[in-house]
C-alpha atoms as a PDB file:
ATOM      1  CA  UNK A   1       0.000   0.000   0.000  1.00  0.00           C
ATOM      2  CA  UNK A   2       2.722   2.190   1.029  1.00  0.00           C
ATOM      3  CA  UNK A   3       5.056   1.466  -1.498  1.00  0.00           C
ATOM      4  CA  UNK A   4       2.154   1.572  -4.409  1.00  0.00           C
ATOM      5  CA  UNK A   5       1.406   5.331  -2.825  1.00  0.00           C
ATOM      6  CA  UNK A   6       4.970   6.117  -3.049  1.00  0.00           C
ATOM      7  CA  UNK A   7       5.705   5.211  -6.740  1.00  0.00           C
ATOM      8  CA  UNK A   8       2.768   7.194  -8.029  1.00  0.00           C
ATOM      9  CA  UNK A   9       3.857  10.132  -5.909  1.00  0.00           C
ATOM     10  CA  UNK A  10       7.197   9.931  -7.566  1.00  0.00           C
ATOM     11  CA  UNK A  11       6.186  10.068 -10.679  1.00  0.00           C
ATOM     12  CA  UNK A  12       3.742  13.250 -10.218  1.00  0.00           C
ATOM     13  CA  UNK A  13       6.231  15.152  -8.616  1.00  0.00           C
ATOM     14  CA  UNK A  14       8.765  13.938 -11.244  1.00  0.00           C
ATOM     15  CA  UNK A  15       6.231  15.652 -13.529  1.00  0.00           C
ATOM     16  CA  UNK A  16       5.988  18.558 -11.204  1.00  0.00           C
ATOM     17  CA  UNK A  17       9.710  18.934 -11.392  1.00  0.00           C
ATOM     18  CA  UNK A  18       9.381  18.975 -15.506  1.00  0.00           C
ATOM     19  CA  UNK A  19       6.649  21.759 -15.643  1.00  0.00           C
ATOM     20  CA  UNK A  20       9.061  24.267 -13.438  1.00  0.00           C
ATOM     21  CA  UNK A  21      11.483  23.464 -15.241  1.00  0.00           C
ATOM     22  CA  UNK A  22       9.733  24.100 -18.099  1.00  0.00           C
ATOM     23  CA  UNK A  23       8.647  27.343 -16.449  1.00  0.00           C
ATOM     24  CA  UNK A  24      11.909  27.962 -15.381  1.00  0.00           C
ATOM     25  CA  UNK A  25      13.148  28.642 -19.413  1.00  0.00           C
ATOM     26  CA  UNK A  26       9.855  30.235 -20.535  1.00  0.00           C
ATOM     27  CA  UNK A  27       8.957  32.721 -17.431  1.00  0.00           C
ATOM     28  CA  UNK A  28      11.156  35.554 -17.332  1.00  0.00           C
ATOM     29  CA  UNK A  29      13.470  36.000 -14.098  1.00  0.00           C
ATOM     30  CA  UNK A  30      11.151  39.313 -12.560  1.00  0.00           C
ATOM     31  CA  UNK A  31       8.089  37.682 -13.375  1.00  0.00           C
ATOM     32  CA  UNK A  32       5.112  37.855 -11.028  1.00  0.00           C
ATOM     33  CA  UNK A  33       3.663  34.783 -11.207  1.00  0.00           C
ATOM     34  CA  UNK A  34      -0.430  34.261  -9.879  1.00  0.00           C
ATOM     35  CA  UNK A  35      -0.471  31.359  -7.636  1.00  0.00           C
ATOM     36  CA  UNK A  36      -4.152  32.995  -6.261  1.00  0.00           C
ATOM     37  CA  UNK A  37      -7.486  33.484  -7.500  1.00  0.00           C
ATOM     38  CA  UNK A  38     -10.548  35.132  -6.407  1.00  0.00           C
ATOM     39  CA  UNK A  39     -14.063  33.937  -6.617  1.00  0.00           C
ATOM     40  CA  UNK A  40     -14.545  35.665  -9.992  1.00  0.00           C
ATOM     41  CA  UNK A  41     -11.823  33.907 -11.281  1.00  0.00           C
ATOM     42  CA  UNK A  42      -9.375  37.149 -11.572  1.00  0.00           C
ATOM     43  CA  UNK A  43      -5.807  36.907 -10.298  1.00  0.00           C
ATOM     44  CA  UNK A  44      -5.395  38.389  -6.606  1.00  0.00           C
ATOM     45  CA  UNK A  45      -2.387  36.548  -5.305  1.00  0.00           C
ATOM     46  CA  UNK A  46       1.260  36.814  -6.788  1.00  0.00           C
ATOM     47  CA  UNK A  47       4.663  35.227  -6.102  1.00  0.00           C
ATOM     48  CA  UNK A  48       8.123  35.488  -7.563  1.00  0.00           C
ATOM     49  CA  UNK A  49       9.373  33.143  -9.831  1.00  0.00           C
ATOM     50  CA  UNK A  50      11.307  30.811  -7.380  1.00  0.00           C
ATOM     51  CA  UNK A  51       8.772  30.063  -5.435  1.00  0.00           C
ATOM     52  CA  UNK A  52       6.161  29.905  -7.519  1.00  0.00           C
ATOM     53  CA  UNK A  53       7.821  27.655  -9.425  1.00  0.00           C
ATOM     54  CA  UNK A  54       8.747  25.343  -6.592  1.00  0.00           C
ATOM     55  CA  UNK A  55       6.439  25.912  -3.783  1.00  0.00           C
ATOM     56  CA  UNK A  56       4.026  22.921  -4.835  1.00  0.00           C
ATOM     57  CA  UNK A  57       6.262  20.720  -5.701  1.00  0.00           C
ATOM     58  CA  UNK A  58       7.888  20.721  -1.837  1.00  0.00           C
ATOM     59  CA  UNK A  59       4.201  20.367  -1.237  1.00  0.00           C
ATOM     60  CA  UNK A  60       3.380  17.468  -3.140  1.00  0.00           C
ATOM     61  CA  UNK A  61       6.551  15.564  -0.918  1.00  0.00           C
ATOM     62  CA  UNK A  62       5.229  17.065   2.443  1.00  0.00           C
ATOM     63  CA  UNK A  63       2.103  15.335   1.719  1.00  0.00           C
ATOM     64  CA  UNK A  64       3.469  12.445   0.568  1.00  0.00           C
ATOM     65  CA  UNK A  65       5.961  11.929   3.629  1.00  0.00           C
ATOM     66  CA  UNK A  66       2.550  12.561   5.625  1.00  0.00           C
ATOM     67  CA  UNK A  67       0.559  10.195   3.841  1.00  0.00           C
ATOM     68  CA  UNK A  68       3.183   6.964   4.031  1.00  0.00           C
ATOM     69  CA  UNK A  69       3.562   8.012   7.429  1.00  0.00           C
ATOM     70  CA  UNK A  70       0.004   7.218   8.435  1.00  0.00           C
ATOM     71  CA  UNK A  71       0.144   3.576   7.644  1.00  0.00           C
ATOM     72  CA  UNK A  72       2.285   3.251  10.423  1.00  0.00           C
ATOM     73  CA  UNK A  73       0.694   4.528  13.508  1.00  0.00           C
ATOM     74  CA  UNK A  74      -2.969   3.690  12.282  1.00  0.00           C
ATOM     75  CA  UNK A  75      -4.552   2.049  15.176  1.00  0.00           C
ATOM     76  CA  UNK A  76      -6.492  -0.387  12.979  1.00  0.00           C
ATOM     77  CA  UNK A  77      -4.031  -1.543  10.868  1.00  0.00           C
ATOM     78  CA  UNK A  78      -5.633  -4.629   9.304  1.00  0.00           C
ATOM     79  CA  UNK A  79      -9.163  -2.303   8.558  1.00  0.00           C
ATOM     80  CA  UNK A  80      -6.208   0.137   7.008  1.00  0.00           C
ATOM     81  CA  UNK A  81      -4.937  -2.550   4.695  1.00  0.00           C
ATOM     82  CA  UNK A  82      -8.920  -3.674   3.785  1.00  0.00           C
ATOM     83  CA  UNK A  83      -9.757  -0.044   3.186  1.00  0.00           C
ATOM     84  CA  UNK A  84      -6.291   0.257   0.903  1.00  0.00           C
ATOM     85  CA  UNK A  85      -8.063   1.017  -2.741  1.00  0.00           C
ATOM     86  CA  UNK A  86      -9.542   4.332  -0.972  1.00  0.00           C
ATOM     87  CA  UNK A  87      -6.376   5.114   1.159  1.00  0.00           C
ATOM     88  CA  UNK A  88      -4.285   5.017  -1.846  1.00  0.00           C
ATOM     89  CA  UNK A  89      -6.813   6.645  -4.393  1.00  0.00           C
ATOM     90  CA  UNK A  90      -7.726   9.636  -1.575  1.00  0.00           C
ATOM     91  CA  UNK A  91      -3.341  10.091  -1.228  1.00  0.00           C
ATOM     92  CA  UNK A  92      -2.798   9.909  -5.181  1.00  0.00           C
ATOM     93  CA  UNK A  93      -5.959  11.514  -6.210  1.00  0.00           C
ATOM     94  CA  UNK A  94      -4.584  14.624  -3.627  1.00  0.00           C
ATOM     95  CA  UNK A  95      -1.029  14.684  -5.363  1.00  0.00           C
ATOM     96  CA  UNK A  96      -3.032  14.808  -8.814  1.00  0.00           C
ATOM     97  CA  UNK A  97      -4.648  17.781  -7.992  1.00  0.00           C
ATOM     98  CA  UNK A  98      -1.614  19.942  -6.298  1.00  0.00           C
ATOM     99  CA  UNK A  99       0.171  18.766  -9.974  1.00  0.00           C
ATOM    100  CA  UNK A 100      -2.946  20.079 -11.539  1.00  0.00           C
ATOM    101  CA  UNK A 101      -2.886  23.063  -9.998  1.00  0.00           C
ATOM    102  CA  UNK A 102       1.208  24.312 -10.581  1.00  0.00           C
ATOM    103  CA  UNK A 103       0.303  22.859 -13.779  1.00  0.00           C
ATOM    104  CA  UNK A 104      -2.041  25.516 -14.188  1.00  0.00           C
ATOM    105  CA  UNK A 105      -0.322  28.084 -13.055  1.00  0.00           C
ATOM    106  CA  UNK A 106       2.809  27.397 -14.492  1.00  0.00           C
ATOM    107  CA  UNK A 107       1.342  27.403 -18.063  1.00  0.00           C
ATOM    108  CA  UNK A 108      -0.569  30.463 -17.112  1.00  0.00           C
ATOM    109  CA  UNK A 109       2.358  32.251 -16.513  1.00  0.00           C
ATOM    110  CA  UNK A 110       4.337  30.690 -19.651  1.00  0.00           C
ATOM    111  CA  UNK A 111       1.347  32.657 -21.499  1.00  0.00           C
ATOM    112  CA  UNK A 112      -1.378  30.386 -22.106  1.00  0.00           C
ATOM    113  CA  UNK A 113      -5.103  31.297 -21.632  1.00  0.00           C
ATOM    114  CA  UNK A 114      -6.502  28.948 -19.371  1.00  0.00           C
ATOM    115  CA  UNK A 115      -9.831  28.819 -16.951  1.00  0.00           C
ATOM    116  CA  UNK A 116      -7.682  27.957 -13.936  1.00  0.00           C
ATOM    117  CA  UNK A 117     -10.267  28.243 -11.209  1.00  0.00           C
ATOM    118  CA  UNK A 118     -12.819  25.801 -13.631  1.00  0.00           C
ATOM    119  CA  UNK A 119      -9.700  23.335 -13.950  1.00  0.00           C
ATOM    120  CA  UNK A 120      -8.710  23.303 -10.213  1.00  0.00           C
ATOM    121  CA  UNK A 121     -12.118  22.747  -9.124  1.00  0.00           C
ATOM    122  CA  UNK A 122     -13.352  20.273 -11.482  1.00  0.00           C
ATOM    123  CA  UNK A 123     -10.264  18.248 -10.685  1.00  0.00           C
ATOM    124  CA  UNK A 124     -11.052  18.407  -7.062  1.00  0.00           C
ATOM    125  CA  UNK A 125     -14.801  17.044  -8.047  1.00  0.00           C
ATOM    126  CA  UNK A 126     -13.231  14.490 -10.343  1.00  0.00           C
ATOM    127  CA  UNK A 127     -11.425  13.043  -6.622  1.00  0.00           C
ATOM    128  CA  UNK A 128     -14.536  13.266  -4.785  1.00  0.00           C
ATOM    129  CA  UNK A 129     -16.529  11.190  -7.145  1.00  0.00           C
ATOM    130  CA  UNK A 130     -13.461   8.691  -7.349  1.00  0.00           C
ATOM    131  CA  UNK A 131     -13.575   8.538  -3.613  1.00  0.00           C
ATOM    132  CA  UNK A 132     -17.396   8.267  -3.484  1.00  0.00           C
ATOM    133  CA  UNK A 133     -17.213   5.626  -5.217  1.00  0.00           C
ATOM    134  CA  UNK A 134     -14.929   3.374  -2.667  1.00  0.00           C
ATOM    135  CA  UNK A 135     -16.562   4.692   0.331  1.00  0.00           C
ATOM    136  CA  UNK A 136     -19.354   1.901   0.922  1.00  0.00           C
ATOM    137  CA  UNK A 137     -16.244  -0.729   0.839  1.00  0.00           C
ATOM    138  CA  UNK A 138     -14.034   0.853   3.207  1.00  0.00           C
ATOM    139  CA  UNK A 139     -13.291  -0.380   7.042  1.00  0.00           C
ATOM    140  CA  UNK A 140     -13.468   1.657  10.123  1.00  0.00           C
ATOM    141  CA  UNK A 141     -10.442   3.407  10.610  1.00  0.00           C
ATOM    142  CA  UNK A 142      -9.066   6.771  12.389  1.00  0.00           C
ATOM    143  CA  UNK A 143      -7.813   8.658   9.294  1.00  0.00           C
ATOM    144  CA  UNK A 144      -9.477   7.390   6.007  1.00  0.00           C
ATOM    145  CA  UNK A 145     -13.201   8.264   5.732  1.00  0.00           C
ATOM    146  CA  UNK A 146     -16.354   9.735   7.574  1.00  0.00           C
ATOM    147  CA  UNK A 147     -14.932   9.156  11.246  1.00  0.00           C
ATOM    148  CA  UNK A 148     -16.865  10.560  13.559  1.00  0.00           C
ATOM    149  CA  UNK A 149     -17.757   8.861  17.360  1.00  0.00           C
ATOM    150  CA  UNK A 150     -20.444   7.123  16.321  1.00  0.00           C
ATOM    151  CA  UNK A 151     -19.126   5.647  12.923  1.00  0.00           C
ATOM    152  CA  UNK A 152     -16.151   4.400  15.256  1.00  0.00           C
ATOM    153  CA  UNK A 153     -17.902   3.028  18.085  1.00  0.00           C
ATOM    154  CA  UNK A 154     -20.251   0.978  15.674  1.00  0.00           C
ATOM    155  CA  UNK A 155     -19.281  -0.883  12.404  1.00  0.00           C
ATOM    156  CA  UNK A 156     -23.055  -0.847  11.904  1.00  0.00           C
ATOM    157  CA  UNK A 157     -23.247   3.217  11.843  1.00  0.00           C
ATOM    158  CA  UNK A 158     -19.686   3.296   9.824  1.00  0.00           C
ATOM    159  CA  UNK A 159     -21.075   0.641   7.098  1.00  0.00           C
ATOM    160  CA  UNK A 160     -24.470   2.466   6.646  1.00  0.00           C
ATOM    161  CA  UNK A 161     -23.175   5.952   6.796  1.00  0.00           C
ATOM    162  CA  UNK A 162     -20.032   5.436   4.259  1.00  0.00           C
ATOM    163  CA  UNK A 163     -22.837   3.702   2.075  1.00  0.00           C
ATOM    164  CA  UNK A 164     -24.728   7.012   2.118  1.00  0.00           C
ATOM    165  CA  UNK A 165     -21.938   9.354   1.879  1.00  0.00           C
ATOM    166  CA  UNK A 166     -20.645   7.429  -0.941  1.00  0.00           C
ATOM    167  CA  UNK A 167     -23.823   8.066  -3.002  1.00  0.00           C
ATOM    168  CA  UNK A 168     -23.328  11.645  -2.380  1.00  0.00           C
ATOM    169  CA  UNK A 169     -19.983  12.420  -2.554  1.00  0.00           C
ATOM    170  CA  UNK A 170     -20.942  10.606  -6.575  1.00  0.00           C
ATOM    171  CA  UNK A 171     -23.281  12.911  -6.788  1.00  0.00           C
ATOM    172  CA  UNK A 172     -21.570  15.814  -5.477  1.00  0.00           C
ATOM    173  CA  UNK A 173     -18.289  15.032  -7.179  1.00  0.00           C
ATOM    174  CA  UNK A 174     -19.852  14.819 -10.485  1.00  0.00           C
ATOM    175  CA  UNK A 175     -22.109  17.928 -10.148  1.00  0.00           C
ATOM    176  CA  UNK A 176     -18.868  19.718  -8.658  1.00  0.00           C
ATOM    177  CA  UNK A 177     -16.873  18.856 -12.049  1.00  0.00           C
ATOM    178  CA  UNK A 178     -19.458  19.343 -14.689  1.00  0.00           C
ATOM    179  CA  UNK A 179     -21.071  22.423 -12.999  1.00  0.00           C
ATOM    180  CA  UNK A 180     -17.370  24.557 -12.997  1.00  0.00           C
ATOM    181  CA  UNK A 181     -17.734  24.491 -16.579  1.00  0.00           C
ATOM    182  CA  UNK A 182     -21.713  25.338 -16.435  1.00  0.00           C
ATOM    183  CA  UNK A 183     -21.676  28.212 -13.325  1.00  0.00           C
ATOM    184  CA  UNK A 184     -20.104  31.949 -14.224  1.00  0.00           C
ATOM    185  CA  UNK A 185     -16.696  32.086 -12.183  1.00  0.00           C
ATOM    186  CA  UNK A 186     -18.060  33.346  -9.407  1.00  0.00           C
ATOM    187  CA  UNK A 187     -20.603  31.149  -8.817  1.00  0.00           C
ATOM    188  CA  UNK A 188     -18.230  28.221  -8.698  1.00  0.00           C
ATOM    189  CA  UNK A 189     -16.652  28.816  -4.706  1.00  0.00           C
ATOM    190  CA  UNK A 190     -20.571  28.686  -3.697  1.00  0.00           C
ATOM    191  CA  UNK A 191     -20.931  25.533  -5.921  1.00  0.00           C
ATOM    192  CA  UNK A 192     -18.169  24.131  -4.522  1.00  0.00           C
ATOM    193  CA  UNK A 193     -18.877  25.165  -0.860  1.00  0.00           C
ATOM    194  CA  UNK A 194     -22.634  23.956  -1.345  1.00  0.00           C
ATOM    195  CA  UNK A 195     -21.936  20.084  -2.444  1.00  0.00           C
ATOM    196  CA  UNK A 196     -19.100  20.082   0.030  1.00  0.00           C
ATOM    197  CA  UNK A 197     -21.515  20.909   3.613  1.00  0.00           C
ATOM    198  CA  UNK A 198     -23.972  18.932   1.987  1.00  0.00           C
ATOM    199  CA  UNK A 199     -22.103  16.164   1.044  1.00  0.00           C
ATOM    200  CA  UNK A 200     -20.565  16.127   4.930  1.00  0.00           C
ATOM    201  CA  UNK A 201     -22.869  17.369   6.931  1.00  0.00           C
ATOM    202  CA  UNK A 202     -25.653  14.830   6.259  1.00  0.00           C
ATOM    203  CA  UNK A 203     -23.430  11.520   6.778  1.00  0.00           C
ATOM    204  CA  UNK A 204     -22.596  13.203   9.915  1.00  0.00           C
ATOM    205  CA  UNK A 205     -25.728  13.999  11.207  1.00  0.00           C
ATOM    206  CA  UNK A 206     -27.101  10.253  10.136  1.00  0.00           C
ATOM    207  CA  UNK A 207     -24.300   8.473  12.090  1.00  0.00           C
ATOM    208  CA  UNK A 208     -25.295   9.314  14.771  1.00  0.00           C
ATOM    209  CA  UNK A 209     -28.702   7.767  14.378  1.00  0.00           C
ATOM    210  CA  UNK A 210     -27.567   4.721  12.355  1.00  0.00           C
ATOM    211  CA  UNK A 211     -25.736   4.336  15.667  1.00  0.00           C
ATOM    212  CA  UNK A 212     -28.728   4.554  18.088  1.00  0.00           C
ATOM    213  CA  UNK A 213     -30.333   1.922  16.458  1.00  0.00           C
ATOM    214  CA  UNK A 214     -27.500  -0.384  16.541  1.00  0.00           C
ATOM    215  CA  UNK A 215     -28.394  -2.764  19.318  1.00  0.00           C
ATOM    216  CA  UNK A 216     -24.813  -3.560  20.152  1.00  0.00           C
ATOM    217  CA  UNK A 217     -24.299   0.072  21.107  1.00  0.00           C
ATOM    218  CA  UNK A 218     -27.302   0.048  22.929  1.00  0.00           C
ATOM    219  CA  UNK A 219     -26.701  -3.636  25.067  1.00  0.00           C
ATOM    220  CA  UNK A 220     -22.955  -2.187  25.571  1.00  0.00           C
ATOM    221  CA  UNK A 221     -24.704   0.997  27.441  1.00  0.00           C
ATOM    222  CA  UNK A 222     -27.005  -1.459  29.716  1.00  0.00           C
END
């Protein structure tokens, strides 16, 4: 699992290290790059070259480190290792959008006209709909998933509620990712903020009843 996570990493920030390079011979040295945009998709955030260039890429191995790291002082190691398909898709899926993203920006700066706030966001729905999509199958565990007290005191409210919150984070993934291209620019932070409490707050708020009415819970309290 670890070593999968690792390889794939590699090669994105491989990649990473090709587009700043890249950058590197097309940007000129005073450049100032935008590495920030506001909700009506207009540049409000600048950087110099250097660490524009570079910033993401030390972020992409941060996260990595952080994310083969975890592995490794997971309490539940065997639910971990059953839950693997969505551990490794939610840490690669993450390093595909930061390389997205100084992809972006990079290219933006070489001089290309590009929607970067549509791009970065329908990226991020792309992951949610990927992860969605494992949710129902995963194990209880402390750092992959809906974990919440109830969810981890009760394999019956984790099943049911990853079950639900897999349908929506589909749904909201996908509506996330097509809608960024549908929604004016500024519309597309309140899309994007919308799905997201929606597609958290109501698994949430439902494991805590799947867990009332799991009789295990309930005998363990008598």
């Amino acid at each position: 699992m670890i070593r999968t996570g690792l390889i794939w990493s590699g090669v994105l920030i491989l990649a990473m290290v090709g587009i700043s390079l890249y950058g590197m011979s097309t940007i000129p040295e005073d450049a100032s790059i935008a590495i920030h945009w506001n909700i009506h998709g207009e540049a409000d955030g600048y950087a110099d070259k250097g660490f524009a260039l570079w910033m993401m890429p030390a972020m992409a191995l941060a996260v990595s480190l952080f994310m083969a790291f975890i592995p490794l002082i997971e309490p539940r190691k065997k639910h971990l290792v059953q839950s693997g398909v969505l551990f490794r898709t939610a840490w690669v899926g993450s390093m595909m959008v930061v390389a997205v993203a100084h992809s972006v920006v990079v290219l933006t700066a070489s001089g290309m006209d590009l929607p970067v706030l549509q791009i970065i966001m329908a990226t991020v729905g792309l992951l949610l709909t990927l992860i969605g999509n494992l949710l129902g199958k995963s194990q209880s565990n402390f750092f992959v998933g809906i974990r919440t007290p109830w969810t981890l005191s009760s394999d019956r409210s984790w099943d049911k509620t990853h079950r639900l919150a897999g349908r929506l984070w589909v749904l909201g993934g996908l509506g996330i990712a097509v809608g960024s291209f549908l929604v004016e620019a500024s519309q597309i932070v309140f899309l994007m903020v919308g799905a997201v409490l929606v597609m958290t707050l109501i698994p949430v708020i439902a494991s805590y009843f799947y867990w009332r009415g799991d009789k295990s819970t309930r005998a363990e309290e008598a």
